[in-house]
Protein backbone atom coordinates (compact mmCIF):
# COMPACT_ATOMS: atom_id res chain seq x y z
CA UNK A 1 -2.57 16.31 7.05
CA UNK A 2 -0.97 14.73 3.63
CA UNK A 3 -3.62 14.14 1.57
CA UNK A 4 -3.83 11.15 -0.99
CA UNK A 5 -4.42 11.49 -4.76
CA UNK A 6 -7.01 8.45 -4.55
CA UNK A 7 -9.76 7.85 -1.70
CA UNK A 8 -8.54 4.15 -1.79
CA UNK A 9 -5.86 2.27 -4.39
CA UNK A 10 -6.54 -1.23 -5.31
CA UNK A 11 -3.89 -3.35 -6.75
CA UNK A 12 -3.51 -7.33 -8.24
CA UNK A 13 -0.34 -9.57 -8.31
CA UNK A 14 0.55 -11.88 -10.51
CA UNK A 15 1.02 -15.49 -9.25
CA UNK A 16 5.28 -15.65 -9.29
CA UNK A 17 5.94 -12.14 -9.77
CA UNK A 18 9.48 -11.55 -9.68
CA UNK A 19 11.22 -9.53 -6.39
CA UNK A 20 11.54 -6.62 -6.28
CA UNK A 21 8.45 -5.86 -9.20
CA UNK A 22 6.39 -2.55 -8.82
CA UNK A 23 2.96 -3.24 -7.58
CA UNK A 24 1.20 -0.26 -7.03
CA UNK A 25 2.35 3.34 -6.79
CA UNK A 26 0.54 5.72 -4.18
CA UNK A 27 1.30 9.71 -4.12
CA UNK A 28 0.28 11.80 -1.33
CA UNK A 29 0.81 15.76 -0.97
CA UNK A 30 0.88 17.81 1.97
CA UNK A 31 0.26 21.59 2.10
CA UNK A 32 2.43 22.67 4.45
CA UNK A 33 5.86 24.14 3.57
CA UNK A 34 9.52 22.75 3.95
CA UNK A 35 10.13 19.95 6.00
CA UNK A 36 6.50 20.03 7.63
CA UNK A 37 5.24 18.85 3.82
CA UNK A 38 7.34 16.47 3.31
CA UNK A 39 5.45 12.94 2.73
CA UNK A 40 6.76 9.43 4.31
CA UNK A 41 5.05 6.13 3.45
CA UNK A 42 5.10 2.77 5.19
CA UNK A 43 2.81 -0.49 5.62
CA UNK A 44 0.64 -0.68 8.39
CA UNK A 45 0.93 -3.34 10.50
CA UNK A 46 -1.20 -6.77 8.91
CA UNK A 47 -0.37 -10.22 8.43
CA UNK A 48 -1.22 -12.86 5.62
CA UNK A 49 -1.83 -16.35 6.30
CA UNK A 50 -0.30 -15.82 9.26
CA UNK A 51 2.48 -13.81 8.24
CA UNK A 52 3.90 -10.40 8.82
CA UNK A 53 2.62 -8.32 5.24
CA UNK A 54 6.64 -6.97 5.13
CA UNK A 55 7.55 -10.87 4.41
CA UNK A 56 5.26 -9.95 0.81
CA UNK A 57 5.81 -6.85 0.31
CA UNK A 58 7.68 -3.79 1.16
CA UNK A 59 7.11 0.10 0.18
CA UNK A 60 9.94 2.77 -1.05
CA UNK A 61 9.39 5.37 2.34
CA UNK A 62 10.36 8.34 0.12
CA UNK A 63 8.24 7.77 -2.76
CA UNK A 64 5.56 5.68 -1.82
């Protein structure tokens, strides 16, 4: 199983960021070899204020 570089990441936004404006970086690794180690990321399913958590923010599924 891909394991994470921090138990838990923590991040704040600024009120008006701009789009598109890094938030927080995660990095995962995963021992096995070749395409078996490679590491997706996505969101997991949430909402805020009643909204889907993808209409906030989004996540690069390569590079977390």
């Amino acid at each position: 199983a891909p394991v994470f570089a921090e138990e838990r990441y923590s991040a704040r936004v600024a009120e008006n960021n701009a789009a598109g404006a890094l938030v927080l970086r995660v990095r995962a690794t995963d021992a096995d070899w070749g395409q078996n180690a490679r590491v997706r990321y996505r969101l997991g399913e949430g909402r805020v204020r009643g909204a889907p958590l993808s209409s906030y923010v989004s996540v690069q599924a390569e590079t977390g």
